[in-house]
C-alpha atoms as a PDB file:
ATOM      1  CA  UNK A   1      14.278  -1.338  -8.774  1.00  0.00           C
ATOM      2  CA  UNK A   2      13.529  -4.075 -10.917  1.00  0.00           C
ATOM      3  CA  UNK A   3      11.057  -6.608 -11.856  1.00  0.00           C
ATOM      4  CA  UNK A   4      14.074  -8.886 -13.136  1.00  0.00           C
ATOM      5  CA  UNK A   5      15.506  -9.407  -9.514  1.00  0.00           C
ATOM      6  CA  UNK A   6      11.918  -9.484  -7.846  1.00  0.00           C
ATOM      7  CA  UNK A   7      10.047 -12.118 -10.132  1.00  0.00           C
ATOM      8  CA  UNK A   8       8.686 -15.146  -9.300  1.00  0.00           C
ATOM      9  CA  UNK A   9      11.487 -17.611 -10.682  1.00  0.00           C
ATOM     10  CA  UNK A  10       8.720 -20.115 -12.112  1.00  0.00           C
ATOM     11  CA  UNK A  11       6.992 -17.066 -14.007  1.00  0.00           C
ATOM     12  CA  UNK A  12       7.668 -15.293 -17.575  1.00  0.00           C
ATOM     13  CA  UNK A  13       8.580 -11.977 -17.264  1.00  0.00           C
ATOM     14  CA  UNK A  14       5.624 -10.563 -19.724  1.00  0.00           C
ATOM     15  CA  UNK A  15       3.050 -12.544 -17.332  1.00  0.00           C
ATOM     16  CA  UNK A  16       4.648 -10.669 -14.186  1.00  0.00           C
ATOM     17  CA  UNK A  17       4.059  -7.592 -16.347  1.00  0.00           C
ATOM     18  CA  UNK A  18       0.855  -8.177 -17.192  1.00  0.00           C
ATOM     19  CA  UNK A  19       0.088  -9.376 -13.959  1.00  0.00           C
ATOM     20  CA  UNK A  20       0.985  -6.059 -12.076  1.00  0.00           C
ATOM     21  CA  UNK A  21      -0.854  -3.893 -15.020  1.00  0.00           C
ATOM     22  CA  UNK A  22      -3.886  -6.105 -14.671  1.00  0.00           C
ATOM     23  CA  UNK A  23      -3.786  -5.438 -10.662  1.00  0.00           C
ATOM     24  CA  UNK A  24      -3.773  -1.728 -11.049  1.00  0.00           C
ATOM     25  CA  UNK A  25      -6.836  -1.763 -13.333  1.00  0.00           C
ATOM     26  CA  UNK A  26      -8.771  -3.928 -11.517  1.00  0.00           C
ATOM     27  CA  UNK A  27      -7.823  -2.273  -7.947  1.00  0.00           C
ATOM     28  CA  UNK A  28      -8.951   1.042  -9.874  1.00  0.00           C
ATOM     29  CA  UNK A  29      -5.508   2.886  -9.809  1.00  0.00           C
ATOM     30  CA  UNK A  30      -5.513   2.800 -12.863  1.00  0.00           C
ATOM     31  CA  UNK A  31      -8.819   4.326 -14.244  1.00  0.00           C
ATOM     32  CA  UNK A  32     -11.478   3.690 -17.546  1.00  0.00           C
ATOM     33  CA  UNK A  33      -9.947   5.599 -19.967  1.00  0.00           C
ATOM     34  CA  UNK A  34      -6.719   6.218 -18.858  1.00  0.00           C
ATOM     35  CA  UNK A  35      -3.691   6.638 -21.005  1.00  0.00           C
ATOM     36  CA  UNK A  36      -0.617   4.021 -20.487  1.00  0.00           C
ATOM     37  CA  UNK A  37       3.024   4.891 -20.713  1.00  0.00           C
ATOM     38  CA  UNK A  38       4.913   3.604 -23.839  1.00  0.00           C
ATOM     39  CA  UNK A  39       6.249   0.389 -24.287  1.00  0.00           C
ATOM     40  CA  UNK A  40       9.718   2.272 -23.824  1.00  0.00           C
ATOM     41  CA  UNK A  41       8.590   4.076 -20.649  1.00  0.00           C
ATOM     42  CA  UNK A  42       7.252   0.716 -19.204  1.00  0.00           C
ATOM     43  CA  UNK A  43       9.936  -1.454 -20.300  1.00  0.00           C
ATOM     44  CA  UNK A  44      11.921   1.579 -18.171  1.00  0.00           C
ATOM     45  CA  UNK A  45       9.539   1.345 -15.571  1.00  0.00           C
ATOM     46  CA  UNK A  46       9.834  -2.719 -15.232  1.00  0.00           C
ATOM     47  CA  UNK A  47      13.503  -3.112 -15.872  1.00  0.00           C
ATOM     48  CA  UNK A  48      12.725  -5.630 -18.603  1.00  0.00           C
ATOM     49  CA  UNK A  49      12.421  -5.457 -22.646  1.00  0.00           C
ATOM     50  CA  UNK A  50      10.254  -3.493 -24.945  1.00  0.00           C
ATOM     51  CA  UNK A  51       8.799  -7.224 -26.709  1.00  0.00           C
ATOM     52  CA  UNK A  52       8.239  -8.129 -23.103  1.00  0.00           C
ATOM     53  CA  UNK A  53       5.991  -5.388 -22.328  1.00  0.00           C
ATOM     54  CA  UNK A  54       4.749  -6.263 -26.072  1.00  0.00           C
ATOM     55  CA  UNK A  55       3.809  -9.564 -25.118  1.00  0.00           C
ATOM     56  CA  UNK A  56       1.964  -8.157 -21.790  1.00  0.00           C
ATOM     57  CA  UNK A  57      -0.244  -5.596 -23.773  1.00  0.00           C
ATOM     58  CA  UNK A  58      -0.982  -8.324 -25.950  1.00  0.00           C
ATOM     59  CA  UNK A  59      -2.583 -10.630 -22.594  1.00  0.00           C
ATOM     60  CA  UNK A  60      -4.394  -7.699 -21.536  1.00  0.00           C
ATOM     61  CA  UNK A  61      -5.614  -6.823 -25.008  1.00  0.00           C
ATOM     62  CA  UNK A  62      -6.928 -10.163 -25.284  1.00  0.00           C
ATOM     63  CA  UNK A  63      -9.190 -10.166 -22.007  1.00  0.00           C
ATOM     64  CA  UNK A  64     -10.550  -7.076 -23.104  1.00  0.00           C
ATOM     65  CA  UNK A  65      -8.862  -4.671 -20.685  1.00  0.00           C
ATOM     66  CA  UNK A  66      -7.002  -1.796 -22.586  1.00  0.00           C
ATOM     67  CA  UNK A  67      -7.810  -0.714 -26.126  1.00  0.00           C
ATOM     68  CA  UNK A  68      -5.043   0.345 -28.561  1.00  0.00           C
ATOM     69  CA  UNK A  69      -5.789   3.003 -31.042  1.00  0.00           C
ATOM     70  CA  UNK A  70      -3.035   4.032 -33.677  1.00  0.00           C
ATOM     71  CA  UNK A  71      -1.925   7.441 -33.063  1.00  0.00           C
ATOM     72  CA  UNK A  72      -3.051   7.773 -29.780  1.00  0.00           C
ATOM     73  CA  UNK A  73      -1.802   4.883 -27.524  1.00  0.00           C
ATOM     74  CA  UNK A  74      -3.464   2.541 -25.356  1.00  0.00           C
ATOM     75  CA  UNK A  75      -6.508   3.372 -22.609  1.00  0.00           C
ATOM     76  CA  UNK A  76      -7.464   1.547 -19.982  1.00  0.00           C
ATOM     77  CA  UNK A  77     -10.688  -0.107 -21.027  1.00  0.00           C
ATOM     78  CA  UNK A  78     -14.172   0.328 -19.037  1.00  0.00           C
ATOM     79  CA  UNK A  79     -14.202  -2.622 -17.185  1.00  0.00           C
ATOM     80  CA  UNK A  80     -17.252  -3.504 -14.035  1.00  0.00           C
ATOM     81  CA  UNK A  81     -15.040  -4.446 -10.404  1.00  0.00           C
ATOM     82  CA  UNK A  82     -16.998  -6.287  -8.381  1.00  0.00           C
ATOM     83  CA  UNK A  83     -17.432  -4.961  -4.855  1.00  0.00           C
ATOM     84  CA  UNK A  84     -16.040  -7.109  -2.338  1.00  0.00           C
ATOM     85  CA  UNK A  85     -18.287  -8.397   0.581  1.00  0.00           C
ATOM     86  CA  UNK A  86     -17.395  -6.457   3.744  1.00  0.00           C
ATOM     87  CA  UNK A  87     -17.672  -8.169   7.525  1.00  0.00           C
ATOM     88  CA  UNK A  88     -17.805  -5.702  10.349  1.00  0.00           C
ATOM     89  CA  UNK A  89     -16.147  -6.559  13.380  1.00  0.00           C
ATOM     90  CA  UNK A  90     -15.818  -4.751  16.810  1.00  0.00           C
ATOM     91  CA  UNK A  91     -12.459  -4.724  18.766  1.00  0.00           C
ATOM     92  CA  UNK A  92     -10.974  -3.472  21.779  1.00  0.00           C
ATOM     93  CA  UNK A  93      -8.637   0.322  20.955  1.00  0.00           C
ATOM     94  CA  UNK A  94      -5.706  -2.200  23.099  1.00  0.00           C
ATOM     95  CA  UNK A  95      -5.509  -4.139  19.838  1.00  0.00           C
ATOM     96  CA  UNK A  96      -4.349  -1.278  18.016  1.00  0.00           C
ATOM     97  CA  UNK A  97      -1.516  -0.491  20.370  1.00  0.00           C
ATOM     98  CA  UNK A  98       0.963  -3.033  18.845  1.00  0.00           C
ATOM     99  CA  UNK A  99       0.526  -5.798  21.323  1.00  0.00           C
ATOM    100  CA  UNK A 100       3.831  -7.563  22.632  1.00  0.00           C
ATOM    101  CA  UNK A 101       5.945  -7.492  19.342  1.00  0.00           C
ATOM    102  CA  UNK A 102       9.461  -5.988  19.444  1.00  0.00           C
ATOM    103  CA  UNK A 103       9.026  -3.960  16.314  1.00  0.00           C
ATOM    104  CA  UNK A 104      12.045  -1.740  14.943  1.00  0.00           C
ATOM    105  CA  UNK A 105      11.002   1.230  13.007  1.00  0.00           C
ATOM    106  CA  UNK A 106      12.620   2.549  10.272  1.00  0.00           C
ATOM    107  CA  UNK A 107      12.429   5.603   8.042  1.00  0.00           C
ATOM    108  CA  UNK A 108      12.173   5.471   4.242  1.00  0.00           C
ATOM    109  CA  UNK A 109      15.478   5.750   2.536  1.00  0.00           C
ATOM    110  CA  UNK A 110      13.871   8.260  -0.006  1.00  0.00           C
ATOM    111  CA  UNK A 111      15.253  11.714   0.825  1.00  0.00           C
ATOM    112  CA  UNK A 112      13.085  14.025  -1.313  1.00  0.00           C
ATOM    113  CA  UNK A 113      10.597  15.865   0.198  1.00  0.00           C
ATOM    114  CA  UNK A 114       7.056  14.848   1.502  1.00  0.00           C
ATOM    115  CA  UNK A 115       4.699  17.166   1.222  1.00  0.00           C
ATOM    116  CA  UNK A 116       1.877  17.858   3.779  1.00  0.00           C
ATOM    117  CA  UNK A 117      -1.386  16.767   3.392  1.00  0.00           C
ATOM    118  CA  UNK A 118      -4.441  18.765   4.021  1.00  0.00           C
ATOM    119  CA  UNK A 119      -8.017  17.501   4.942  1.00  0.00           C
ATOM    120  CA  UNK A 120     -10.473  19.728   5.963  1.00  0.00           C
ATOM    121  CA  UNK A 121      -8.133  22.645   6.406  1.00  0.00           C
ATOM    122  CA  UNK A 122      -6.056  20.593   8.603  1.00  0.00           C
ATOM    123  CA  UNK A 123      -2.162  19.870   7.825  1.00  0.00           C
ATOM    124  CA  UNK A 124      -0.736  16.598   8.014  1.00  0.00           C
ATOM    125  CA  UNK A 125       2.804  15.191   8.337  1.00  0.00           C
ATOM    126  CA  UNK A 126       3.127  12.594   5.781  1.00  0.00           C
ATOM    127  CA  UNK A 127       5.664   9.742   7.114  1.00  0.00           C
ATOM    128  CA  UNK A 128       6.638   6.596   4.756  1.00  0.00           C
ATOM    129  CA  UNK A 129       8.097   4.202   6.847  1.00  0.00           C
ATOM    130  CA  UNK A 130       8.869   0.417   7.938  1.00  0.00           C
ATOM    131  CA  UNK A 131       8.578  -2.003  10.792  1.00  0.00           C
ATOM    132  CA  UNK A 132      10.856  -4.885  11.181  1.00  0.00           C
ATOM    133  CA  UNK A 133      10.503  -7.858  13.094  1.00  0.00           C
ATOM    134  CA  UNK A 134      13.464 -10.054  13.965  1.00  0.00           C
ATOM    135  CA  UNK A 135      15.289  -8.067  11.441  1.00  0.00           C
ATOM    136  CA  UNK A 136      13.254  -8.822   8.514  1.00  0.00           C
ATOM    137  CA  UNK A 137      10.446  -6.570   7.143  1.00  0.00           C
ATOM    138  CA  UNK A 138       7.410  -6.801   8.812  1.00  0.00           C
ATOM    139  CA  UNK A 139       4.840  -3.637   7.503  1.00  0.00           C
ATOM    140  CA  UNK A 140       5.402  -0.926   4.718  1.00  0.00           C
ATOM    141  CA  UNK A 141       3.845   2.257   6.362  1.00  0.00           C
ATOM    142  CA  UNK A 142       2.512   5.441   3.728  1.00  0.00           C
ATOM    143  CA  UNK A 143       1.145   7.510   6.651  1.00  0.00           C
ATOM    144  CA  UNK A 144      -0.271  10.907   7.433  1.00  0.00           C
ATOM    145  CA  UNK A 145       0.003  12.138  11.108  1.00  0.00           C
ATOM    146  CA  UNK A 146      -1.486  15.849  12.211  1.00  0.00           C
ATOM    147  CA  UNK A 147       1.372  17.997  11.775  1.00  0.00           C
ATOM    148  CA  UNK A 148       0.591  20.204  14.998  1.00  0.00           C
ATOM    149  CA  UNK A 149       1.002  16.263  17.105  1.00  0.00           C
ATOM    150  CA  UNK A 150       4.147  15.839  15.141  1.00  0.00           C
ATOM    151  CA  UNK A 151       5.839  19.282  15.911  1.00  0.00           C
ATOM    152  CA  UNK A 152       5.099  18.251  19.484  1.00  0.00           C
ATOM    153  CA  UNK A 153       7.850  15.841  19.401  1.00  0.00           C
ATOM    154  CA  UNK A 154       9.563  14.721  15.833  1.00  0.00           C
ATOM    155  CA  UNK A 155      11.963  12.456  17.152  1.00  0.00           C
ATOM    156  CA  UNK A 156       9.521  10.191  18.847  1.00  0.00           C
ATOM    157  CA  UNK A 157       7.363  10.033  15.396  1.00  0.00           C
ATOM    158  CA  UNK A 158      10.544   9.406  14.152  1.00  0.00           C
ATOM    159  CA  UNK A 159      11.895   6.376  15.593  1.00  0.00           C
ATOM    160  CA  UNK A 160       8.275   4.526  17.610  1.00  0.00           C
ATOM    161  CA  UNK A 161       5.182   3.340  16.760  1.00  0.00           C
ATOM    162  CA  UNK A 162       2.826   6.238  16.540  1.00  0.00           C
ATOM    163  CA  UNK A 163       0.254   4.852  18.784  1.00  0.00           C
ATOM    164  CA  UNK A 164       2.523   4.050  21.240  1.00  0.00           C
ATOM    165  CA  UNK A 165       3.687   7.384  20.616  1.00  0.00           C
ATOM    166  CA  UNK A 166       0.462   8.670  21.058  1.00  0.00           C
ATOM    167  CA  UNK A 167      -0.033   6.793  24.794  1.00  0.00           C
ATOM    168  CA  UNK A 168       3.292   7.933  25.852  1.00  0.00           C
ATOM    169  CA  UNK A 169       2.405  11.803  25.020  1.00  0.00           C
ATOM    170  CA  UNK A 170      -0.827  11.651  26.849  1.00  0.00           C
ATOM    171  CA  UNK A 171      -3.239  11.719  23.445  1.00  0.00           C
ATOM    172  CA  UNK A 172      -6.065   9.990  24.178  1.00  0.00           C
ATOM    173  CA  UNK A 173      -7.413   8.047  21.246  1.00  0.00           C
ATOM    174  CA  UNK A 174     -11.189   7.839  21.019  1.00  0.00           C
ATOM    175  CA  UNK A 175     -12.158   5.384  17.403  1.00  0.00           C
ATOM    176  CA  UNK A 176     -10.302   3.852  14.722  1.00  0.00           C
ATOM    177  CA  UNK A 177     -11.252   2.241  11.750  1.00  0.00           C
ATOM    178  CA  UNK A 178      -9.309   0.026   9.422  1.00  0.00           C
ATOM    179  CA  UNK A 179      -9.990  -2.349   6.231  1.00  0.00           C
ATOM    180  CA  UNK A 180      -8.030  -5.156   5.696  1.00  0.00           C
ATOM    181  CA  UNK A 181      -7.946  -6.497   1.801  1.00  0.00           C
ATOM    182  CA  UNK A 182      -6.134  -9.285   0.487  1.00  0.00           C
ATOM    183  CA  UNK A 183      -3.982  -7.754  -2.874  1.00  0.00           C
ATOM    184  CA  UNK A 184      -0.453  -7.872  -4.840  1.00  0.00           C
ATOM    185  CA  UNK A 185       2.720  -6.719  -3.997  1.00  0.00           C
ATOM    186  CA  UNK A 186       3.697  -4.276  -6.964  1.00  0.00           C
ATOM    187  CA  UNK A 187       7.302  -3.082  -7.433  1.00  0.00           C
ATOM    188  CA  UNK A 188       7.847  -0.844  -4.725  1.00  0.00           C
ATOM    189  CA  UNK A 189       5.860  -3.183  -2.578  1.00  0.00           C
ATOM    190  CA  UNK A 190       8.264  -6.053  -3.116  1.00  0.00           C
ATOM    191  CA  UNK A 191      11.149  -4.381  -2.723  1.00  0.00           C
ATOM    192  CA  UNK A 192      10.169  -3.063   0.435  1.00  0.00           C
ATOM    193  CA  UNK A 193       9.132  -6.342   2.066  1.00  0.00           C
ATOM    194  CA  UNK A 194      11.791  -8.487   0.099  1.00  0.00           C
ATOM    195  CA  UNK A 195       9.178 -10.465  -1.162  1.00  0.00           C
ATOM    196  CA  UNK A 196       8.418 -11.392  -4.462  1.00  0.00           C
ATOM    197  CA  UNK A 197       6.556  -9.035  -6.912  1.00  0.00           C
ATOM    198  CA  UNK A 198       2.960 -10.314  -7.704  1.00  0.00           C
ATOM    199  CA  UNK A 199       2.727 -12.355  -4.184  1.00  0.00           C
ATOM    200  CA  UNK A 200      -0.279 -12.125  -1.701  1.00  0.00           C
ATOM    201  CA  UNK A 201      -0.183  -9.180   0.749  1.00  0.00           C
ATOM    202  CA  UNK A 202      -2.124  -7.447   2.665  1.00  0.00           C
ATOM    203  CA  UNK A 203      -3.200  -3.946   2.318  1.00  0.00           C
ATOM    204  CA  UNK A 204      -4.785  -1.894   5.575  1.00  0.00           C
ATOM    205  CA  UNK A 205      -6.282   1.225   5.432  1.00  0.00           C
ATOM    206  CA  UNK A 206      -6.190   2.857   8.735  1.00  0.00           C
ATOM    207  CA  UNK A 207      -8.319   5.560  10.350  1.00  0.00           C
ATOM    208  CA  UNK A 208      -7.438   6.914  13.711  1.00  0.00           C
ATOM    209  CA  UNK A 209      -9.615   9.786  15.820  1.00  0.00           C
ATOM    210  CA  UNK A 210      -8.737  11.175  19.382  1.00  0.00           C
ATOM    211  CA  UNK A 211     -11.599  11.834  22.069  1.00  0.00           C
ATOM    212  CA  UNK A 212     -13.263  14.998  20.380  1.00  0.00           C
ATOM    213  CA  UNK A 213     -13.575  12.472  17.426  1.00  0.00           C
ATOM    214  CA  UNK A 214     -11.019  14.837  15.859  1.00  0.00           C
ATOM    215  CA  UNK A 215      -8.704  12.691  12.678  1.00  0.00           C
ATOM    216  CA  UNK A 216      -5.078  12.435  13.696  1.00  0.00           C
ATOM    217  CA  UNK A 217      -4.287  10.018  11.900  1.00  0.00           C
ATOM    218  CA  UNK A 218      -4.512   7.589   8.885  1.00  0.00           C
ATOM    219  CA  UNK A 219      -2.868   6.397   6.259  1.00  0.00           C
ATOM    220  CA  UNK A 220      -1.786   2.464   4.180  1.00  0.00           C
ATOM    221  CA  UNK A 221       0.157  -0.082   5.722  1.00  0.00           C
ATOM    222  CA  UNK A 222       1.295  -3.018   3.234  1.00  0.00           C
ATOM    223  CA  UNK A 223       2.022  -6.607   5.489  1.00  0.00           C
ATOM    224  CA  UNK A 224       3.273  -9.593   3.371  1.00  0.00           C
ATOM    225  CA  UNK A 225       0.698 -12.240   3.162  1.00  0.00           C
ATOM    226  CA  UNK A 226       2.277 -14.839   5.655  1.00  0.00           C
ATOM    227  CA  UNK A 227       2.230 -11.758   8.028  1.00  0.00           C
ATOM    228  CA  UNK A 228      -0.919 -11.385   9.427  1.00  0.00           C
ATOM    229  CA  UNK A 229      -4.127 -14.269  10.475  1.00  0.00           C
ATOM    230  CA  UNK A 230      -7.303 -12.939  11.496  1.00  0.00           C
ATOM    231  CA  UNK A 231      -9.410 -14.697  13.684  1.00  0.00           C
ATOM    232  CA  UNK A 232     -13.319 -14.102  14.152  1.00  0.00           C
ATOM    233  CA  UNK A 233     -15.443 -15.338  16.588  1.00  0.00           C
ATOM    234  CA  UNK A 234     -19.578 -15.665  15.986  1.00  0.00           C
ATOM    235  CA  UNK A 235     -22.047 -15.714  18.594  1.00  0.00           C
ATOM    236  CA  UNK A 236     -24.561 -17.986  18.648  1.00  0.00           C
END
């Protein structure tokens, strides 16, 4: 992976850097007073030069953003992120059931191990996926699905939507909750979609509950930023 075959062609690479840096402290992945990798491990990281990464430290020292303190390194700098303003909407649980879209799903390349995730005691199969539509990427999927639902049948998990997957295995689904946020694609991101690092996508955080309001699933799904258009109507 590299930023040198994902870039924006009309962009220098040190503003791509600092532009992906700048998104992880601001999006709070990167936290006040964290420590950054060298400029060797991040010109590693990026694929690019150690002046480039130079020249991106040297953007984000400037807007006050990371410190640099000989000896030490550089820290993330305390910085305020604005909230964003939140509408609630109500839908129907049929719009979460993939509507009419001939969706192919795929399983992440990556063959070392996932390890399960437990909430509340409970152990979760952790799936990182894709959907393609027409052959092209469509959704990035980082998911976590209870690992006693995905015993029950791997290979379906495996190779369908999960809430079709659900429907077809009798699990009644009771509430879902999801927040849809307009952000960057990073690296992996890009690469996944075949989009170009830095553009607009969108980033979903999903929350899914059967009838005894029991979690069974919930995870992040990435859609590029042509992807998706949200429509809300207001009652007078």
């Amino acid at each position: 992976m590299s930023l040198r075959s994902m870039r924006r062609s009309h962009v220098p690479l040190h503003v791509e850097v600092a532009s992906l840096l700048r998104n992880q402290i601001r999006n709070g992945e990167l936290k006040s007073g964290d420590k950054l990798p060298t400029l060797k491990e991040l010109a590693e990281v990026f694929g690019v030069t150690s002046l480039t990464v130079r020249e991106a430290m040297n953007a984000l020292d400037a807007e006050g953003l990371i410190e640099r303190t000989s000896g030490r390194g550089t820290f993330v700098k305390h910085i305020d992120i604005q909230p964003r303003r939140v509408f609630s909407v109500k839908s129907e649980m049929s719009q979460l059931l993939g509507g009419d879209m001939p969706l192919e799903v795929l399983l992440s390349t990556d063959t070392s191990p996932l390890d399960d995730v437990i909430v509340d005691g409970t152990a979760f199969k952790r799936l990182k996926r894709r959907h393609q539509l027409g052959g092209k990427p469509f959704c990035l999927l980082d998911v976590n699905l209870r690992r006693d639902i995905f015993d029950s049948a791997p290979e379906k998990f495996e190779t369908e939507l999960i809430v079709l997957a659900f429907k077809d295995l009798g699990i009644s689904l009771g509430s879902a909750t999801q927040t849809v946020a307009l952000a960057s694609a990073d690296l992996e991101m890009a690469e996944g979609l075949q989009v170009e690092v830095n553009s607009p996508v969108f980033k979903v955080v999903r929350k899914v509950k059967d009838d005894t309001d029991q979690l069974v699933y919930f995870g992040d799904l990435i859609y590029p930023g042509d992807a998706l258009e949200f429509r809300i109507d207001f009652d007078g």
